[in-house]
Protein backbone atom coordinates (compact mmCIF):
# COMPACT_ATOMS: atom_id res chain seq x y z
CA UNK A 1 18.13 7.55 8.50
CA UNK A 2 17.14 7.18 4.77
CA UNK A 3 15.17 3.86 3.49
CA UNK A 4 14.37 3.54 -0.13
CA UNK A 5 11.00 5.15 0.49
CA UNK A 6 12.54 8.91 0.82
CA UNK A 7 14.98 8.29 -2.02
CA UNK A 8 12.17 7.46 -4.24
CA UNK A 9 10.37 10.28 -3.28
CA UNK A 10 13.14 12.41 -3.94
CA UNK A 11 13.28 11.43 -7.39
CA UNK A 12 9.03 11.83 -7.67
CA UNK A 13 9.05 15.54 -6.67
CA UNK A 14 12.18 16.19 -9.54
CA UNK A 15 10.26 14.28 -11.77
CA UNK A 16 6.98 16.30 -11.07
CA UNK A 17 9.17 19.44 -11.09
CA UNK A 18 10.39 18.79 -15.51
CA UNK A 19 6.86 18.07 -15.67
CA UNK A 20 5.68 21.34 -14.58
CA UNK A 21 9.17 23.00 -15.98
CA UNK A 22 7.71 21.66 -19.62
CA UNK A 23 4.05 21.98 -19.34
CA UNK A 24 4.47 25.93 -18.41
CA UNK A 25 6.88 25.80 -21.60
CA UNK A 26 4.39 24.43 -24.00
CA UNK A 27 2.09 26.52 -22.38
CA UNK A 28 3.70 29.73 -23.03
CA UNK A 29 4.58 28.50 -26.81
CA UNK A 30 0.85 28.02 -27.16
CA UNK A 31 1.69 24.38 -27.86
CA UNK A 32 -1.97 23.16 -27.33
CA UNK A 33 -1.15 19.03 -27.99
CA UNK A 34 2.16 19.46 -25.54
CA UNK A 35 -0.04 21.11 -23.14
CA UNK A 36 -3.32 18.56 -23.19
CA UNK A 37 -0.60 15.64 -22.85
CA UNK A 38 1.29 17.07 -20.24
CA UNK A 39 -2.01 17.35 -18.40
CA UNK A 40 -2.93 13.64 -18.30
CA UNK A 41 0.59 12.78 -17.31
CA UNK A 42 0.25 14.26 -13.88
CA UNK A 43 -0.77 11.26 -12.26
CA UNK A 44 0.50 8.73 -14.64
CA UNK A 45 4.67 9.50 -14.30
CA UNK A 46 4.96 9.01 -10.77
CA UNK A 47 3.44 5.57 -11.15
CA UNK A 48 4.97 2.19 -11.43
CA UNK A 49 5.19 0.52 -14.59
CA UNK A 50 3.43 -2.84 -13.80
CA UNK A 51 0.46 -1.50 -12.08
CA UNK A 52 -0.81 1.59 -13.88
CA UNK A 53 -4.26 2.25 -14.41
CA UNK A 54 -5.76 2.63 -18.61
CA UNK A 55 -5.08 6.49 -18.52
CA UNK A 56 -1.78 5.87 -17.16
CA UNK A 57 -0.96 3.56 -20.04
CA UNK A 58 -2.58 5.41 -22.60
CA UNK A 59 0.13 9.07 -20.91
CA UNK A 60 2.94 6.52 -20.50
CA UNK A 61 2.38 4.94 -24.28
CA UNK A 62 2.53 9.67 -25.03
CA UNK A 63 5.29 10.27 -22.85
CA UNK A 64 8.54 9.98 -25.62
CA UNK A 65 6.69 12.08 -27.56
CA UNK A 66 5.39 14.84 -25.60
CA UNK A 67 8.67 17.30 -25.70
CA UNK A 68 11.14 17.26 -28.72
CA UNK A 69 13.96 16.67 -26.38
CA UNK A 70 12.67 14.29 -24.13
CA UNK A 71 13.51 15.21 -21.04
CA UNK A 72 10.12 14.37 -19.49
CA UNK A 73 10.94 10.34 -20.31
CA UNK A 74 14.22 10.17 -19.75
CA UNK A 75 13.35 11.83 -16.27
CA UNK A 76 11.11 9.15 -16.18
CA UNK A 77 13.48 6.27 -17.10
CA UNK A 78 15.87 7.69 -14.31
CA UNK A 79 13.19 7.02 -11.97
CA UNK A 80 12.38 4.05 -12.56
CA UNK A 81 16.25 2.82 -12.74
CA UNK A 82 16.30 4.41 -9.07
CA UNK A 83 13.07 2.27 -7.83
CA UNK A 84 14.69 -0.62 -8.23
CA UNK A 85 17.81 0.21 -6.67
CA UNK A 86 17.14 -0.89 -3.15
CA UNK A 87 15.54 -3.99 -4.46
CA UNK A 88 19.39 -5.41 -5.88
CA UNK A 89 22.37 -6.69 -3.90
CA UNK A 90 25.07 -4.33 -2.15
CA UNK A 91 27.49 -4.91 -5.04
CA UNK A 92 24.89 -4.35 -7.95
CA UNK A 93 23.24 -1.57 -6.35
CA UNK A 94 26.60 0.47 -5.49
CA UNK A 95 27.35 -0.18 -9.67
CA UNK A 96 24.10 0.86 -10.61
CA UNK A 97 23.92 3.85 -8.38
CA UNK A 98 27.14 4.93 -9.92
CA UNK A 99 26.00 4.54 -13.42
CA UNK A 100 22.44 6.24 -12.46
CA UNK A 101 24.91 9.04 -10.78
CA UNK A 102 26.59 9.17 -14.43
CA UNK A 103 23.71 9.24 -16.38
CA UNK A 104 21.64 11.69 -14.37
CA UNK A 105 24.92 14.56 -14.31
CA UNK A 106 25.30 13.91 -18.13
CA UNK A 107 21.49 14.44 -18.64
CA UNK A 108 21.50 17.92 -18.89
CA UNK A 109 17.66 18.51 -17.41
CA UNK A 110 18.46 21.02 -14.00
CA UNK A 111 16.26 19.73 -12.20
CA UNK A 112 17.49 15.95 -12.96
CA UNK A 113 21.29 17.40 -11.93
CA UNK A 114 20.35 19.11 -8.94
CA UNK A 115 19.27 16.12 -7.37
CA UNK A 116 22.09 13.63 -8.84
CA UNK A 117 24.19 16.43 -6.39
CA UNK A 118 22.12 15.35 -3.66
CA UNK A 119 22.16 11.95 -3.92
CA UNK A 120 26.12 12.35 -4.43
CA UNK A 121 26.16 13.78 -1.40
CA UNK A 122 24.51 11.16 0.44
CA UNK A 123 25.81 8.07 -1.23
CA UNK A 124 27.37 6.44 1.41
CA UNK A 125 23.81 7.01 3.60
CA UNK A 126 22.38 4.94 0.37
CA UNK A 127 24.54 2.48 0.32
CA UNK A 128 24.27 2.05 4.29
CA UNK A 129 20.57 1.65 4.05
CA UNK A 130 20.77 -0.67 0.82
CA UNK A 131 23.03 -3.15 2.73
CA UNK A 132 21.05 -4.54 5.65
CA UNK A 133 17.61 -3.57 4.20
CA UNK A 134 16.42 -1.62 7.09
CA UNK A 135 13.80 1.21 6.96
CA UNK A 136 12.12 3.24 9.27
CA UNK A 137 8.89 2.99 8.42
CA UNK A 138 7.87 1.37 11.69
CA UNK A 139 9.13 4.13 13.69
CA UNK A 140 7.29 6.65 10.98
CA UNK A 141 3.85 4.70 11.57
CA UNK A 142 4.33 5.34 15.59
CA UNK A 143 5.05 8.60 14.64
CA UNK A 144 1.62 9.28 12.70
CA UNK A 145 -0.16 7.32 15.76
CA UNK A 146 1.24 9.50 18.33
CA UNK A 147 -0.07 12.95 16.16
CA UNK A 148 -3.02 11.61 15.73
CA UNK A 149 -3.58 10.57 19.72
CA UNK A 150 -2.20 14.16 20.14
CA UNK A 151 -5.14 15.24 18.10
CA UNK A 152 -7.91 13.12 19.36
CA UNK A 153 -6.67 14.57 22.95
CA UNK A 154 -7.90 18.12 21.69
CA UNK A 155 -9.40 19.25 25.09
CA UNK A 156 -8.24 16.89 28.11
CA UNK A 157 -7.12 19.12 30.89
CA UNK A 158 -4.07 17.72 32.12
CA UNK A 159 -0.73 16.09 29.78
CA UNK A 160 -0.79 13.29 32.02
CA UNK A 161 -4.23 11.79 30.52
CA UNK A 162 -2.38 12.81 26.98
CA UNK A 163 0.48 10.51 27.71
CA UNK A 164 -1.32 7.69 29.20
CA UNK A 165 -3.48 7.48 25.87
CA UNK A 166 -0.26 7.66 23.90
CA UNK A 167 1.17 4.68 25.96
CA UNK A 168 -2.12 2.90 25.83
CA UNK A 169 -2.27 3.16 22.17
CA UNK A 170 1.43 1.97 21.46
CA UNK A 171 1.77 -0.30 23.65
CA UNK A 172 -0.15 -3.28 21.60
CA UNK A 173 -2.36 -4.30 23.88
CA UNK A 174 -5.88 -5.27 23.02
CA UNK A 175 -8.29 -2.74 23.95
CA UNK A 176 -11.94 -3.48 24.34
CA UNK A 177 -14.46 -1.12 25.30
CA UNK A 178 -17.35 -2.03 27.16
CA UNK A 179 -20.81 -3.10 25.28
CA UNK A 180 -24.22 -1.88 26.57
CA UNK A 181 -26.15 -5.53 27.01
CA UNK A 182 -29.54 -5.21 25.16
């Protein structure tokens, strides 16, 4: 199933991907103000707009004028419009995602078109998981707590004692370990 999370994500490793795509470019052209921009944007373009830290603002305030074409902010700009896709109604969102599908084939960055194919191809798994709002990040979080039991189990001798603790720490219930009295 896909929730808004993966879809974002998506759209943060593409984004990471011009970044590199331009920094080894200015790189290369011995472009030494390209290159010392491109390095503070690292962390800064796969932030949110309303919460970014002073470096972030100071790389975000750069980032139309790092390369000539700007590919790097309107990469940016297509992530952002896909952030707040999941956040509108069914009717809005399926407009917008078909406008964001228009802009990001006509954008001519590869990277940028090789995921609007991807998200083509799952549109209607998009659209599914805009409409009710449903994600499956609970199931994710028993996920991590069952690889994590799994790893804290690192030496018991039988699977049964691995399962129990598995069930013992799903299940919810309250768990409190004896106290030596003083």
């Amino acid at each position: 199933m896909l929730d808004s999370f993966h879809i974002v994500s998506w759209m943060t490793d593409t984004l990471d991907q011009v970044r590199k795509r331009l920094w080894n470019q200015a790189r290369r052209g011995n472009d030494k103000t390209a290159t010392e921009t491109m390095k503070g944007l690292k962390y800064a373009v796969p932030q949110e707009p309303r919460r970014p830290d002073r470096t972030a603002i100071r790389s975000l305030e750069t980032l139309g004028d790092t390369d000539p074409k700007g590919q790097l902010y309107r990469s940016w700009q297509l992530k952002e419009l896909l952030r707040t896709l999941p956040r509108q109604p069914v009717g809005q969102a399926e407009a917008e995602l078909k406008r964001w599908i228009f802009r990001a084939s006509h954008s001519r960055i590869p990277e940028i078109v090789e995921l609007c194919r991807k998200i083509r191809r799952r549109r209607d798994d998009i659209l599914g998981t805009i409409g009710p709002g449903y994600s499956n990040a609970r199931l994710e979080a028993f996920n991590n707590k069952i690889k994590v039991t799994i790893r804290m189990a690192y030496g018991f001798r039988h699977v049964d004692n691995l399962i129990a603790m598995i069930k013992l720490r799903c299940s919810g219930l309250p768990t409190h370990l004896p106290t030596p009295t003083l």
